[in-house]
Protein backbone atom coordinates (compact mmCIF):
# COMPACT_ATOMS: atom_id res chain seq x y z
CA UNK A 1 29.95 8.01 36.17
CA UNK A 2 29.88 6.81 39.69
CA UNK A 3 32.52 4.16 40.90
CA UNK A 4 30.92 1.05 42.91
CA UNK A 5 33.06 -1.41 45.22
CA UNK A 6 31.54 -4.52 46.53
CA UNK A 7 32.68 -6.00 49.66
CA UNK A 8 30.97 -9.44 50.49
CA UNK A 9 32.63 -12.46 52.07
CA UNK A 10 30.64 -14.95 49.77
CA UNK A 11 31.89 -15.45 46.30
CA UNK A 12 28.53 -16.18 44.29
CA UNK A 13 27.38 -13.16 45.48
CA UNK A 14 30.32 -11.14 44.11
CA UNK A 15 29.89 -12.83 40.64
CA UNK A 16 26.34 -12.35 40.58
CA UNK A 17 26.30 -8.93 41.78
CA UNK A 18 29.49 -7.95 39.42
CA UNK A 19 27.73 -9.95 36.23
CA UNK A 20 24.22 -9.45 36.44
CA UNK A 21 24.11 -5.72 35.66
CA UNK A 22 25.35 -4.04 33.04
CA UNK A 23 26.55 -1.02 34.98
CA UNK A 24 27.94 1.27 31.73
CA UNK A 25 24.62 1.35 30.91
CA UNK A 26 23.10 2.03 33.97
CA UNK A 27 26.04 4.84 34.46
CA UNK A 28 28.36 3.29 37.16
CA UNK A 29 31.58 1.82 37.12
CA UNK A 30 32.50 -1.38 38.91
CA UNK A 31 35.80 -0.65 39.89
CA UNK A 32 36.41 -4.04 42.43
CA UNK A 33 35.54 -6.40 44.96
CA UNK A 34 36.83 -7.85 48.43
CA UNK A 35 35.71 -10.24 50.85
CA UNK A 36 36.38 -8.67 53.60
CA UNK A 37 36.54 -5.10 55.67
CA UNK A 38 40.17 -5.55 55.87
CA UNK A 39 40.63 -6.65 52.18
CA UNK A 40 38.70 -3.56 51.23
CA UNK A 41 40.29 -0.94 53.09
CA UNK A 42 43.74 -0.36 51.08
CA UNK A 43 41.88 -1.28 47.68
CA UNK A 44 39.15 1.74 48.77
CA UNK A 45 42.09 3.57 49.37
CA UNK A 46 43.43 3.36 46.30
CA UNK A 47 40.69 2.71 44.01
CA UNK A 48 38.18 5.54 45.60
CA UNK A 49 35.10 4.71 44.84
CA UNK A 50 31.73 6.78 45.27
CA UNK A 51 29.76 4.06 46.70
CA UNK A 52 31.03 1.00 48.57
CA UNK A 53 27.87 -2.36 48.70
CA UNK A 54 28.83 -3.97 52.07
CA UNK A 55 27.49 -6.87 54.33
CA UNK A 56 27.54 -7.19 57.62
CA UNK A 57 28.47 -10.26 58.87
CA UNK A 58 32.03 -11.04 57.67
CA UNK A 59 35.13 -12.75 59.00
CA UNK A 60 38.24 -10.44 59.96
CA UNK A 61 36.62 -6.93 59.41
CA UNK A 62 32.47 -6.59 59.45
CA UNK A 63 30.56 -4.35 58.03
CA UNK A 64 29.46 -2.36 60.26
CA UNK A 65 33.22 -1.58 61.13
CA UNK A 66 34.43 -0.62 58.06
CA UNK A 67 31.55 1.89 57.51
CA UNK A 68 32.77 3.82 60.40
CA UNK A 69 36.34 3.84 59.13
CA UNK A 70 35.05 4.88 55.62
CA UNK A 71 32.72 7.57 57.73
CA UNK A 72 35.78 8.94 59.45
CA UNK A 73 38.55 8.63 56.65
CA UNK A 74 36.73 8.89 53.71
CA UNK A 75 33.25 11.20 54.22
CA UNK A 76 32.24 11.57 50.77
CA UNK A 77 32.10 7.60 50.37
CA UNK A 78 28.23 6.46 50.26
CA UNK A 79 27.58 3.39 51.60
CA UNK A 80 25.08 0.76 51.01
CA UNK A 81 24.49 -2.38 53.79
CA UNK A 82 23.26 -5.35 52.58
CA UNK A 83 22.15 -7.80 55.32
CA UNK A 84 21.45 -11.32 55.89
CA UNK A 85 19.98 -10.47 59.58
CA UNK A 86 17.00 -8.81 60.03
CA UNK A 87 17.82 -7.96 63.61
CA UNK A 88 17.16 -4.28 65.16
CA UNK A 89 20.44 -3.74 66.70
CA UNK A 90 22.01 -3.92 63.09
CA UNK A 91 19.98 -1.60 61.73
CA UNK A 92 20.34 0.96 64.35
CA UNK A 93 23.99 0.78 64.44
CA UNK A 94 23.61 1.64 60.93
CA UNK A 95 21.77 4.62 61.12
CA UNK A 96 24.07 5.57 64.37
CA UNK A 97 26.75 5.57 61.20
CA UNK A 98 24.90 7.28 58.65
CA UNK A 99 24.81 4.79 56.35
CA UNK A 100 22.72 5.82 53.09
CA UNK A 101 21.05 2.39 52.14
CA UNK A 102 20.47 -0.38 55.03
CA UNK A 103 18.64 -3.81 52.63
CA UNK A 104 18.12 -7.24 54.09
CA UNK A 105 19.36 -9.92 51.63
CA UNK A 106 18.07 -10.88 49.44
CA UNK A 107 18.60 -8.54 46.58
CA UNK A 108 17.65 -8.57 43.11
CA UNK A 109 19.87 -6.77 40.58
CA UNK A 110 17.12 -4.83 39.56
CA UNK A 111 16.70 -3.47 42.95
CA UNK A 112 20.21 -2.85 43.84
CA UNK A 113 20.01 -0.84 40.53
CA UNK A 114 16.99 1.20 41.50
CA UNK A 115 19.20 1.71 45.16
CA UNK A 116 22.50 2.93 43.19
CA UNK A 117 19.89 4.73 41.06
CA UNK A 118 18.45 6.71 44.24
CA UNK A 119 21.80 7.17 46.08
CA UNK A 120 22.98 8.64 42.90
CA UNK A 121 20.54 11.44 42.84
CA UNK A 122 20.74 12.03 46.44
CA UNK A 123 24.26 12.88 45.39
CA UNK A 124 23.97 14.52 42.68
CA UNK A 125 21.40 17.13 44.03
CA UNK A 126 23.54 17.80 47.57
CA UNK A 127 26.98 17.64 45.57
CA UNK A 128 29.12 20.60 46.57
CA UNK A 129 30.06 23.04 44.17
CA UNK A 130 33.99 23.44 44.59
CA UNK A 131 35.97 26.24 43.36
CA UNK A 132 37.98 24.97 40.44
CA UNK A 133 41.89 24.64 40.66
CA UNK A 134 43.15 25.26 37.01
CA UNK A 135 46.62 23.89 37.71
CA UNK A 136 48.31 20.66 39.45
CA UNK A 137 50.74 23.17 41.41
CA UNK A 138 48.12 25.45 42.31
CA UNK A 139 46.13 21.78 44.09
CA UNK A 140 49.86 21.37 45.75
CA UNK A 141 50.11 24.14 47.41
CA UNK A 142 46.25 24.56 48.31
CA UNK A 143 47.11 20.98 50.11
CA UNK A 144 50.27 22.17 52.16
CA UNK A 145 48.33 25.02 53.43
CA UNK A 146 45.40 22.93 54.71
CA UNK A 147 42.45 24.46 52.49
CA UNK A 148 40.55 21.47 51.27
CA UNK A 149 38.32 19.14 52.71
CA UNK A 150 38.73 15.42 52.23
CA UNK A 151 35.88 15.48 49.52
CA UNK A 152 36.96 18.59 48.18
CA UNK A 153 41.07 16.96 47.67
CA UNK A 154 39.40 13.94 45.96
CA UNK A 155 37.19 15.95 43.40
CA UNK A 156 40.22 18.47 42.33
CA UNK A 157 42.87 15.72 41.84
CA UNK A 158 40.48 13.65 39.67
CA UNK A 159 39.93 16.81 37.43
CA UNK A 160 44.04 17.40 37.21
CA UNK A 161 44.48 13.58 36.71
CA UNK A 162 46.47 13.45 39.34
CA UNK A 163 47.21 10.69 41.72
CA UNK A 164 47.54 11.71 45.25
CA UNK A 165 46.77 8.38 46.53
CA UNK A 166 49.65 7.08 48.99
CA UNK A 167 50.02 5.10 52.62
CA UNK A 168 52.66 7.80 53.67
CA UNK A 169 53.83 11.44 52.56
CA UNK A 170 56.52 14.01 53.78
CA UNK A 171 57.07 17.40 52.38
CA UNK A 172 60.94 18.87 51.77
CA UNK A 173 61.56 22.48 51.36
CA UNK A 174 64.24 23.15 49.51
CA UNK A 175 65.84 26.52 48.74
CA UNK A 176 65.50 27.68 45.10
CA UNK A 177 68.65 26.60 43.70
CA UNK A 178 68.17 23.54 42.02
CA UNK A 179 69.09 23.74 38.15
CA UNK A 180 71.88 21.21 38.32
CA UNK A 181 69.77 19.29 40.26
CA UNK A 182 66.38 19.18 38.78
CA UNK A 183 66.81 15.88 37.10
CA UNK A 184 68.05 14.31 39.31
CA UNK A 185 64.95 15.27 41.88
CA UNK A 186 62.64 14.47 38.98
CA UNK A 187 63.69 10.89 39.48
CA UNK A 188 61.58 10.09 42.94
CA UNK A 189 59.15 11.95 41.06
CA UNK A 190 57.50 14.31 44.04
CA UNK A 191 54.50 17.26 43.46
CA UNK A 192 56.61 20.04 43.22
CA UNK A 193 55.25 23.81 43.55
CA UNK A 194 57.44 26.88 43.60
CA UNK A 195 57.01 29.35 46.87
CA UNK A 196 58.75 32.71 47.19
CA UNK A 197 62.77 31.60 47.29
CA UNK A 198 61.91 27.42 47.56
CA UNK A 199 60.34 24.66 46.38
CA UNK A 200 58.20 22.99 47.80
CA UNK A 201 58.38 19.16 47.22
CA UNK A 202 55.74 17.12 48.47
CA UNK A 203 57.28 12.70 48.54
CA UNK A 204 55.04 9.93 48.88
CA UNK A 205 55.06 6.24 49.03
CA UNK A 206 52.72 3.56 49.82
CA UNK A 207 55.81 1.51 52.27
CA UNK A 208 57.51 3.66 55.35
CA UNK A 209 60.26 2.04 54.53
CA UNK A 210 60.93 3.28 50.78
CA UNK A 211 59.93 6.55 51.75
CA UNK A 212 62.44 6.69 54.16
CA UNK A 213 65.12 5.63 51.56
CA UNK A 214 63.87 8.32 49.63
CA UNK A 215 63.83 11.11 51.99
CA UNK A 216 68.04 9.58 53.02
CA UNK A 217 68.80 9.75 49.08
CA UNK A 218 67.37 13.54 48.56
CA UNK A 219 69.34 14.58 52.38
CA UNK A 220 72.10 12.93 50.17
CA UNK A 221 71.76 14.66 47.61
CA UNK A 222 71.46 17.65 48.71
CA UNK A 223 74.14 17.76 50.96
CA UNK A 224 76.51 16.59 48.46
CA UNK A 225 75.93 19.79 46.50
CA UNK A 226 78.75 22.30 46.96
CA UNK A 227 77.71 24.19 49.31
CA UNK A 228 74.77 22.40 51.01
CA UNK A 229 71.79 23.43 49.99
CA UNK A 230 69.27 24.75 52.79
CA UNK A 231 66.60 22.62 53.58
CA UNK A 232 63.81 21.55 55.95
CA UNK A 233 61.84 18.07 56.37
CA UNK A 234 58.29 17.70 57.80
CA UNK A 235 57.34 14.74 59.32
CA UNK A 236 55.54 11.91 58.08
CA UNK A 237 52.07 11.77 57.71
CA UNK A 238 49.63 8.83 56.48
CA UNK A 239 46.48 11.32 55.16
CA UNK A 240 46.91 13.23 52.34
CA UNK A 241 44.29 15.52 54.53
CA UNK A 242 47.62 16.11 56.78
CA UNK A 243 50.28 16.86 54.24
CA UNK A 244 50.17 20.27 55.84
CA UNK A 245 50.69 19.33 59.02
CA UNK A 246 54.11 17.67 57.36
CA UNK A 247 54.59 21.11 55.54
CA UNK A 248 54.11 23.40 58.74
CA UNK A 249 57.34 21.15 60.22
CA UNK A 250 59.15 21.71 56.87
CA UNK A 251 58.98 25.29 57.07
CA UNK A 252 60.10 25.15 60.80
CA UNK A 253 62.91 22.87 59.98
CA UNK A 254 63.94 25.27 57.07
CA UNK A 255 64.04 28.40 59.76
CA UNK A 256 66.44 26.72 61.81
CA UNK A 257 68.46 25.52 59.31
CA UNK A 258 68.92 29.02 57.70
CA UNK A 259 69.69 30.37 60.97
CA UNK A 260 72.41 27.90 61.63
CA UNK A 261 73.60 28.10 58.25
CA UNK A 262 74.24 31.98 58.45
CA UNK A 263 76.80 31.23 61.17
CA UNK A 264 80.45 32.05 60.26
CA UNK A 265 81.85 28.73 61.43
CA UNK A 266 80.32 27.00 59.21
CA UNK A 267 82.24 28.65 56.14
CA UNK A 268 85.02 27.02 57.12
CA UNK A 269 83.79 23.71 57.90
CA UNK A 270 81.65 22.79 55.44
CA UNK A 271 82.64 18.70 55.24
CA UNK A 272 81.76 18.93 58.87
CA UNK A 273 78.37 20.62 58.37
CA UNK A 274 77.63 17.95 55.55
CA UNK A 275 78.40 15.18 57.77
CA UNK A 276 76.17 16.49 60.44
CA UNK A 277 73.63 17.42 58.05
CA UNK A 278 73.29 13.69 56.56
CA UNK A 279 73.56 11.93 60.16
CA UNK A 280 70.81 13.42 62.23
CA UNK A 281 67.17 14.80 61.92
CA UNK A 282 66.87 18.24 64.29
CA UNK A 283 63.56 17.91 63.77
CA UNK A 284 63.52 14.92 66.30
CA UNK A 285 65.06 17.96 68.94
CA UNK A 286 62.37 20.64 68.32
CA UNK A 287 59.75 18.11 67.94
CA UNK A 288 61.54 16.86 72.13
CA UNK A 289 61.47 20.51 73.15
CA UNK A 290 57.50 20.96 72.12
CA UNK A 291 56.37 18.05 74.00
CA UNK A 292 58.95 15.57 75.52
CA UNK A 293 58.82 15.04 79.04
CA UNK A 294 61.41 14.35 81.90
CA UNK A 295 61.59 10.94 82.53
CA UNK A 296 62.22 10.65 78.75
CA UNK A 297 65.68 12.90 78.51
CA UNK A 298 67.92 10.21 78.66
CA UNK A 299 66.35 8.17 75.84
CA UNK A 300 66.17 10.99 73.67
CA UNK A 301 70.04 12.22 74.25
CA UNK A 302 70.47 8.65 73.38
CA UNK A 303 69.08 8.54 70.67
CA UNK A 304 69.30 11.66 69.23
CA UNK A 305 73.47 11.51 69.51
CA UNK A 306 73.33 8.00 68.77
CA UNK A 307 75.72 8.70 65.61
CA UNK A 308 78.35 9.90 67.63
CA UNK A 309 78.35 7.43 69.77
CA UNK A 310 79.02 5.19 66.77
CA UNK A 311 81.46 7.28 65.27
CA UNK A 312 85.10 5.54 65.81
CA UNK A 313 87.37 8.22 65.23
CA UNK A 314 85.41 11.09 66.90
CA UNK A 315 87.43 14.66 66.45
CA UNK A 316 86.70 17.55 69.14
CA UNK A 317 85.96 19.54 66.48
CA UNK A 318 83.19 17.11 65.17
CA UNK A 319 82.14 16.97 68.65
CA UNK A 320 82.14 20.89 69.43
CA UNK A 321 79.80 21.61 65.83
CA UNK A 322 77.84 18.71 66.92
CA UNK A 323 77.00 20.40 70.28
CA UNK A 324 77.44 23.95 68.78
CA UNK A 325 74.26 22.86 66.18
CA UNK A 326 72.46 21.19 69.04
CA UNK A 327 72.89 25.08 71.26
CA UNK A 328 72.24 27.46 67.77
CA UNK A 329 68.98 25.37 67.81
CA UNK A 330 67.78 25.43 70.99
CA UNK A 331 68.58 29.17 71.12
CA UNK A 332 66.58 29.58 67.93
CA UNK A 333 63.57 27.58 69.81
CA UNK A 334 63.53 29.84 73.05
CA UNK A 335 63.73 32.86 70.45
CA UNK A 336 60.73 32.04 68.89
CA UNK A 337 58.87 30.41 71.90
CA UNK A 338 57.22 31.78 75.05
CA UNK A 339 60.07 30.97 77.41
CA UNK A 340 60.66 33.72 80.06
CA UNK A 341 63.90 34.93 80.45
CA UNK A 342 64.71 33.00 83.73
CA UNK A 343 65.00 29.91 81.22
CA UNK A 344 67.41 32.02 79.10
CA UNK A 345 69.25 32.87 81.81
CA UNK A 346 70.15 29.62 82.86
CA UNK A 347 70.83 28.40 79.22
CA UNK A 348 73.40 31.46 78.55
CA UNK A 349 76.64 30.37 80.96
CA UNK A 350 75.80 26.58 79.61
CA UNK A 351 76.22 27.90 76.07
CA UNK A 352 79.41 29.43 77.19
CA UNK A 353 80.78 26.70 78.58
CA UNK A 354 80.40 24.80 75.25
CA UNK A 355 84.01 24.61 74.08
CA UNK A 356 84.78 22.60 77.72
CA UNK A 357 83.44 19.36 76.22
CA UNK A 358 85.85 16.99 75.39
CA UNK A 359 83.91 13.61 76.02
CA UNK A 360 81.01 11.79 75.33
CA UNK A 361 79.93 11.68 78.82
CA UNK A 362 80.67 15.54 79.38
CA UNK A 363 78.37 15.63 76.62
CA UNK A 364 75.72 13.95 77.89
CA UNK A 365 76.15 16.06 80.85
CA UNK A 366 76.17 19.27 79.04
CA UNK A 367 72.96 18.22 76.43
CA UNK A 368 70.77 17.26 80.42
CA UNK A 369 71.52 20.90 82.04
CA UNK A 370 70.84 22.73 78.78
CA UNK A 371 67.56 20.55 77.69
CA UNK A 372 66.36 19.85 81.46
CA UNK A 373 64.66 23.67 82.35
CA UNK A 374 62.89 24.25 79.29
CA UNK A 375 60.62 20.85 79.64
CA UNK A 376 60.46 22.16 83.76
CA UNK A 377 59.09 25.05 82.08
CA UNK A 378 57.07 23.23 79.50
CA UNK A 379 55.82 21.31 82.12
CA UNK A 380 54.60 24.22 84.55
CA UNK A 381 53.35 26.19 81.31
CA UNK A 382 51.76 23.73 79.05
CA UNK A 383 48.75 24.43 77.88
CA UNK A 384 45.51 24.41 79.39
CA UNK A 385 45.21 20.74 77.37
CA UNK A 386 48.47 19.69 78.93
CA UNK A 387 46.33 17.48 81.97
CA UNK A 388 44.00 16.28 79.65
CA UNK A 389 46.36 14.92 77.04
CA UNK A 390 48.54 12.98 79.80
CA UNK A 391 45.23 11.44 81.41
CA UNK A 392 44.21 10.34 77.79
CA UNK A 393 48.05 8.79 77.32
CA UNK A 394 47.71 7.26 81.02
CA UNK A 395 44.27 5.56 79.69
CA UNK A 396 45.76 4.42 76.59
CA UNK A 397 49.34 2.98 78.36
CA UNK A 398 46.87 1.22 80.76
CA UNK A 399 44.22 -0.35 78.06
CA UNK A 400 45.98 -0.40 75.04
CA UNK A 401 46.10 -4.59 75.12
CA UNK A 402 42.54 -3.63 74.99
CA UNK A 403 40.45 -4.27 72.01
CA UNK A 404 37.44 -2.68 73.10
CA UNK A 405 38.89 0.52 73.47
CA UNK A 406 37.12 3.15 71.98
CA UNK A 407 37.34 7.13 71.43
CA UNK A 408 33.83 6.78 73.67
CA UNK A 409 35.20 5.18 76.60
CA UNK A 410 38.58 7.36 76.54
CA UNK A 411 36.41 10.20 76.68
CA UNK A 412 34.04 8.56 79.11
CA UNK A 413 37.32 8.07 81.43
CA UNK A 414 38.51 11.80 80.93
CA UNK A 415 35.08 12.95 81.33
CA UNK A 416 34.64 14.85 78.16
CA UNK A 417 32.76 14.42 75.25
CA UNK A 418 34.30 12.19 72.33
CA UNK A 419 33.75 14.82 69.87
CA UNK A 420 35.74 17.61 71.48
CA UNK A 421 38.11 15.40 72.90
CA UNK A 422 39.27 14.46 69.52
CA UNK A 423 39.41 17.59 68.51
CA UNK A 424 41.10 19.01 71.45
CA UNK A 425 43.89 16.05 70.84
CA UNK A 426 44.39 16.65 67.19
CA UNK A 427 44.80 20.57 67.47
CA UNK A 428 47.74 19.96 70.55
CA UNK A 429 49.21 16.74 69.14
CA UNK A 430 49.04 16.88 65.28
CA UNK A 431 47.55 13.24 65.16
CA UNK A 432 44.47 12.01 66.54
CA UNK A 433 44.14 9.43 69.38
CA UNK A 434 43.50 6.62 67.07
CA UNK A 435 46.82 7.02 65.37
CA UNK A 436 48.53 7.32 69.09
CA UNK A 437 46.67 4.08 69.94
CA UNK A 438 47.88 2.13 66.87
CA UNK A 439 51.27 3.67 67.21
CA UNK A 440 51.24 2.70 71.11
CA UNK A 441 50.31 -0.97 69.91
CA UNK A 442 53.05 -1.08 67.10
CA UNK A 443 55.49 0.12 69.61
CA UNK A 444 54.71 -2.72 72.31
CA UNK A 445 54.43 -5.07 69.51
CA UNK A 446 57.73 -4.44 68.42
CA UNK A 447 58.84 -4.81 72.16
CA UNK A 448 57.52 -8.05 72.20
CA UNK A 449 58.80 -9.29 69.17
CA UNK A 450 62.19 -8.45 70.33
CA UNK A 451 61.91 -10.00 73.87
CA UNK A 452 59.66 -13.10 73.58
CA UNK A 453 59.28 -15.88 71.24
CA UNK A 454 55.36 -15.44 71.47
CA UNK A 455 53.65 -16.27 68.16
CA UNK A 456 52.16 -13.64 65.85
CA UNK A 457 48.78 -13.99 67.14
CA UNK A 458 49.70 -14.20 70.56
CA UNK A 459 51.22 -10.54 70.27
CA UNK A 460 48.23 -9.68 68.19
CA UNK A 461 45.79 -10.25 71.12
CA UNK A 462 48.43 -9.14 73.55
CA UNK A 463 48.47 -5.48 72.25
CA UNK A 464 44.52 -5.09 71.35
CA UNK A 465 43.79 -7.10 68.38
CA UNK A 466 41.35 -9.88 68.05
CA UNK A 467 42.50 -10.19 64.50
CA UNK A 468 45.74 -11.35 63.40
CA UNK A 469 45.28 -10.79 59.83
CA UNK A 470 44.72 -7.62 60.38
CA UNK A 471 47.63 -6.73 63.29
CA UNK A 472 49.93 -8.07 60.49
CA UNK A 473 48.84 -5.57 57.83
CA UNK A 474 49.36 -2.88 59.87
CA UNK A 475 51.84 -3.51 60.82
CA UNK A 476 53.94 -4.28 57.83
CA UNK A 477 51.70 -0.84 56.80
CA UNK A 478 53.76 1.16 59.76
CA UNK A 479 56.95 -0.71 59.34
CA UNK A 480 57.57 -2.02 55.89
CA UNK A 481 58.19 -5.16 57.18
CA UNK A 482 56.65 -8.77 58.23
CA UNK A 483 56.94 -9.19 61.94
CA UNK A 484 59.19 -12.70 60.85
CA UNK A 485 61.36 -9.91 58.97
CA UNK A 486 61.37 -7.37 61.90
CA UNK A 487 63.09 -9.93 64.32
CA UNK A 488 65.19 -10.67 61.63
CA UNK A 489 66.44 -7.24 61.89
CA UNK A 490 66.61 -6.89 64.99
CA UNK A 491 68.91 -9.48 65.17
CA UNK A 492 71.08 -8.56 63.06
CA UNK A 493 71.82 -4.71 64.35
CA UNK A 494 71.30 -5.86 67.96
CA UNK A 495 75.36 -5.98 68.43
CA UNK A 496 75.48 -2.29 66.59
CA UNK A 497 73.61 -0.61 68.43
CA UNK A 498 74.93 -0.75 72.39
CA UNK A 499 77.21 2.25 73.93
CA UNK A 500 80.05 2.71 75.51
């Protein structure tokens, strides 16, 4: 049976529409109601209806909005309009959208039913015929590689019973080695798949925030085993359409790691390799070399050797494997990238010079001259994208307080067209401009919260949102936390996190 969601700002409307049929018989399932686009969108999410009933005109979220979203996120969702208006420019918005069903209010049950009824069949006779995946590990792994279409991810994890839905997922790679540990693992309860000599584990969570506590307890974990076990993190991703993208940087992360691991030094040292292991994320370095620029090398040393800065009693040695990690893997990068040996030629003396660092400033140093000529290089050679991309960036630093900005006028601004801009961003960045918008906006929200006493809805409209309600639930979405609890936190870790 089909699943139905109603999404109508006007209660009677909801009760009438949820009471008045009796939709087991007619073969549908009512599986829940919002009043508004932004009340709907996590409960589509999760719930996953085949059909969503909307109106148009609605406080916070309209109508008309949240059938685009559901168009771009969630393809396979039909969806039905039901307006008050009987205005043109609604109508052909809606068929801009490719809404199924656009009905001017009002409705009778009976004809909603005969609606459902005909949306149904249309369904039915187009549906795709999908190859079927007999078991849940086979569905895993057919996800990490990319295979599946949105609709096509949705149909095989209802067959397995298996629930998929989540706000956020990351897949660890883990070498094959995991009998004393395999209860202990079972515990944060990932989809687990076996490949070649690893497993493949892929986490989810519907807060960043407990994900990330998950991802720190199984780094714990696994570095606590004797010896560390080899593994590789991908990044976090908030489609389950993109776990793969999260499982391409796991396997990267798990090269590197081997090829560090197979280093001699490191048989000696091993509560020096666990320490490093459990206090920084390399992935943050190859993920600088691919496309960080110069004017951003000082935050990132920063940041990325922010642990050692914080370290009290900091040991040379601790220092030298620090640095001596931070060289294997940039060695390792240029290995497998298209450098030209003028860039390994300047990085070889560096290395050589590695065991003349004593201090945290010599460190610095050292980190600039060996990370500065491959983003020169990166910069001369990037790819034929490379303008593009900045000019789209540039737009979106400029506009971003914006809330008219649109895919359309980026484009319009680049002079492309929307469509292959997209695309052309996704394929180079791994996340499409919408995401880099909204993360843009989180980030100078979070600036503001931490330098002004503005209200919430002040920053709301300050970083490109007319709605409040809606800035907050993404951003607690993104974050974990209330913007009251963000400066909260802030405060608090302000004092522990300034260098010397």
């Amino acid at each position: 049976m089909k699943k139905v969601f109603l999404v109508d700002d006007e209660a009677v409307i909801r009760r009438g529409i949820a009471q008045k049929i009796d939709w087991e018989k007619e073969g549908f399932i009512y599986c829940g109601d919002a009043s508004d686009g932004e009340m709907a969108l996590p409960l589509i999410e999760r719930h996953q209806p085949d059909i969503v009933i909307t109106d148009i005109k609605m406080p916070f979220m309209d109508g008309l909005t949240l059938a685009r979203i559901l168009k771009e996120t969630l393809p396979h969702v039909k969806i039905i309009i039901l307006s008050g208006h009987d205005e043109f420019e609604y109508a052909r918005q809606a068929i801009r959208i490719q809404v199924e069903e656009y009905c001017l209010k009002p409705v009778s049950s009976k004809d909603l039913v005969s609606i459902l009824r005909k949306v149904r069949m249309e369904m039915e006779t187009t549906r795709n015929v999908f190859k079927k995946i007999e078991t849940k590990e086979e569905l895993y792994e057919q996800l990490c590689k990319g295979s599946l279409s949105t609709e096509e991810i949705i149909h095989q994890a209802k067959n397995l019973h298996v629930d998929l839905m989540a706000s956020y997922y990351s897949v660890l790679v883990v070498e094959k080695n995991l009998e004393l540990l395999e209860q202990k693992i079972a515990s944060y309860q990932p989809l687990r798949f076996s490949k070649e000599t690893k497993w493949v584990l892929i986490l989810k969570h519907d807060i960043e925030q407990k994900l990330l506590e998950e991802i720190a307890a199984m780094k714990q974990l696994l570095t606590s085993h004797h010896p560390p076990l080899l593994f590789g993190l991908g990044s976090i991703e908030t489609r389950n359409e993109h776990i793969t993208i999260s499982y391409e940087n796991a396997l990267e992360a798990y090269s590197y790691s081997r090829a560090i691991q197979s280093y001699p030094f490191l048989q000696d040292h091993q509560d020096v390799h666990r320490e490093l292991m459990q206090s920084f994320d390399r992935r943050k370095l190859i993920h600088f070399l691919k496309f960080g620029q110069q004017s951003q090398l000082d935050t990132f040393i920063r940041s990325y050797a922010s642990f050692i800065y914080q370290k009290r009693d900091l040991s040379n040695i601790f220092l030298y494997y620090f640095l001596l990690d931070f060289t294997i893997t940039l060695r390792h990068y240029l290995e497998e990238s298209d450098y030209d040996k003028k860039c390994k030629d300047i990085i070889e003396p560096l290395e050589n010079s590695l065991h003349q660092v004593r201090t945290k400033s010599e460190m610095i140093d050292f980190m600039k001259k060996m990370l500065q000529p491959l983003l020169i290089h990166h910069e001369q050679q990037f790819s034929k994208y490379g303008k593009l991309i900045q000019q789209v960036k540039q737009v979106i630093a400029a506009r971003y307080h914006d809330s008219s900005l649109s895919l359309k006028e980026i484009a319009n601004e680049v002079n492309i067209s929307a469509s292959y801009l997209s695309n052309i961003y996704s394929k180079e960045m791994g996340q499409t401009i919408s995401e880099y918008l909204t993360n843009t906006r989180m980030e100078q929200a979070k600036v503001l919260l931490q330098t002004t006493n503005d209200k919430t809805y002040e920053i709301a409209y300050k970083v490109g949102f007319n709605d409040s309600h809606y800035f907050c639930h993404t951003f607690k979405k993104m974050t974990g936390m209330t913007t009251k609890e963000y400066k909260n936190h802030v405060a608090e870790t302000l004092s522990e996190t300034s260098f010397t």
